[in-house]
Protein backbone atom coordinates (compact mmCIF):
# COMPACT_ATOMS: atom_id res chain seq x y z
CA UNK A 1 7.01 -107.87 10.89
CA UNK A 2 5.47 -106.36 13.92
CA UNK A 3 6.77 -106.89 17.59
CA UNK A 4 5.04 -107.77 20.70
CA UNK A 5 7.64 -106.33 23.34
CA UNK A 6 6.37 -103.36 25.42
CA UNK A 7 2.22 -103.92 24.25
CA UNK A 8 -0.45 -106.23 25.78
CA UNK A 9 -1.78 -108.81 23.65
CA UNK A 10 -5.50 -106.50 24.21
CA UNK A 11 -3.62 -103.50 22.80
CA UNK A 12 -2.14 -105.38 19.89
CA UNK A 13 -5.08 -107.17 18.59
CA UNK A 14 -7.28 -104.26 19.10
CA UNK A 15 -7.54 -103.11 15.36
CA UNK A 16 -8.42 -106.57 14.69
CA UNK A 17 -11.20 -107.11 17.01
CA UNK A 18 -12.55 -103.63 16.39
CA UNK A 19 -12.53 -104.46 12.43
CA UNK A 20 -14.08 -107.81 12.79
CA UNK A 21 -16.95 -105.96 15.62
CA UNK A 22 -15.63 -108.75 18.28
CA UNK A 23 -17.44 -111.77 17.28
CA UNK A 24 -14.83 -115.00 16.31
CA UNK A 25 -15.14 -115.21 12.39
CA UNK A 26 -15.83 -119.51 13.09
CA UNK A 27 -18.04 -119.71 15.89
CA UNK A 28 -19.83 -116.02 15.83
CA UNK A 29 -18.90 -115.99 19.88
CA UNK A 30 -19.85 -112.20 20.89
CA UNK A 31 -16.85 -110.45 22.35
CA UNK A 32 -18.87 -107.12 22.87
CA UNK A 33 -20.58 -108.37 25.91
CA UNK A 34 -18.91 -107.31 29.38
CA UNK A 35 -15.45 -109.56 29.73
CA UNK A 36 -16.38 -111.87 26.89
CA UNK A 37 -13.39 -109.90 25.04
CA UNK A 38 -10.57 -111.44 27.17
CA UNK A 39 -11.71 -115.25 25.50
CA UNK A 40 -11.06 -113.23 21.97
CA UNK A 41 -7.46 -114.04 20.06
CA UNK A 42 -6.29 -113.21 16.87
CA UNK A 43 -5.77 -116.45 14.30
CA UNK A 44 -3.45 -115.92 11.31
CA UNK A 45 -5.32 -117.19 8.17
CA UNK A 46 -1.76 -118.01 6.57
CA UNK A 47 -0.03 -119.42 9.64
CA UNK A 48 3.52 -118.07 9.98
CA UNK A 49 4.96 -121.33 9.74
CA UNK A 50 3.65 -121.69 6.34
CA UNK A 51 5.16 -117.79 5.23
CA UNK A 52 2.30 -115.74 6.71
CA UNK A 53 2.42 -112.25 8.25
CA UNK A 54 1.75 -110.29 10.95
CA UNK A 55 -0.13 -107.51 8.82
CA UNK A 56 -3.71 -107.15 9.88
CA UNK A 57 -4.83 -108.06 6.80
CA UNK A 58 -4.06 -112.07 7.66
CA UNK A 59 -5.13 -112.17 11.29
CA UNK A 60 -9.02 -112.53 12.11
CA UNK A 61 -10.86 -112.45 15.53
CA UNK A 62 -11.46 -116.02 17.36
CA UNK A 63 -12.85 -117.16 20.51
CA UNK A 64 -9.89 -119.11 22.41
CA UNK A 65 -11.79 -122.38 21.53
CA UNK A 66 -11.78 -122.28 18.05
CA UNK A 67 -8.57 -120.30 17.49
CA UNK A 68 -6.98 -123.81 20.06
CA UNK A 69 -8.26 -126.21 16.93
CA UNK A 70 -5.71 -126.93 15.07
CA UNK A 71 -7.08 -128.32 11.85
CA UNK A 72 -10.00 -126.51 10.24
């Protein structure tokens, strides 16, 4: 499981964002454009309360609106 200590959440979801080209993966919200990145998160699809990871491969981009939604 990956740690956040010593990293900015920017530098940590970076791989993410730059996989999924910046745009939230529910809304399409464009990330690319000048500061629009800061409103970009990274959702788990398997949340870790329900035995999901950290690995990349179970996070996706979202804008801070829909990733706040909890029911989908």
């Amino acid at each position: 499981m990956s740690t956040l200590s010593g990293t900015s959440l920017a530098d940590y979801w970076a791989p993410v964002f730059e996989r999924d080209h910046f745009t939230c993966a529910y809304c399409g919200f464009d990330g690319r454009l000048f500061d629009n990145w800061m409103q970009l998160s990274g959702d788990h699809i398997r949340p870790r309360s329900a035995g999901g990871s950290d690995r990349l491969e179970n996070i996706i981009t979202a804008c801070r609106s829909c990733n706040s939604i909890t029911s989908r």
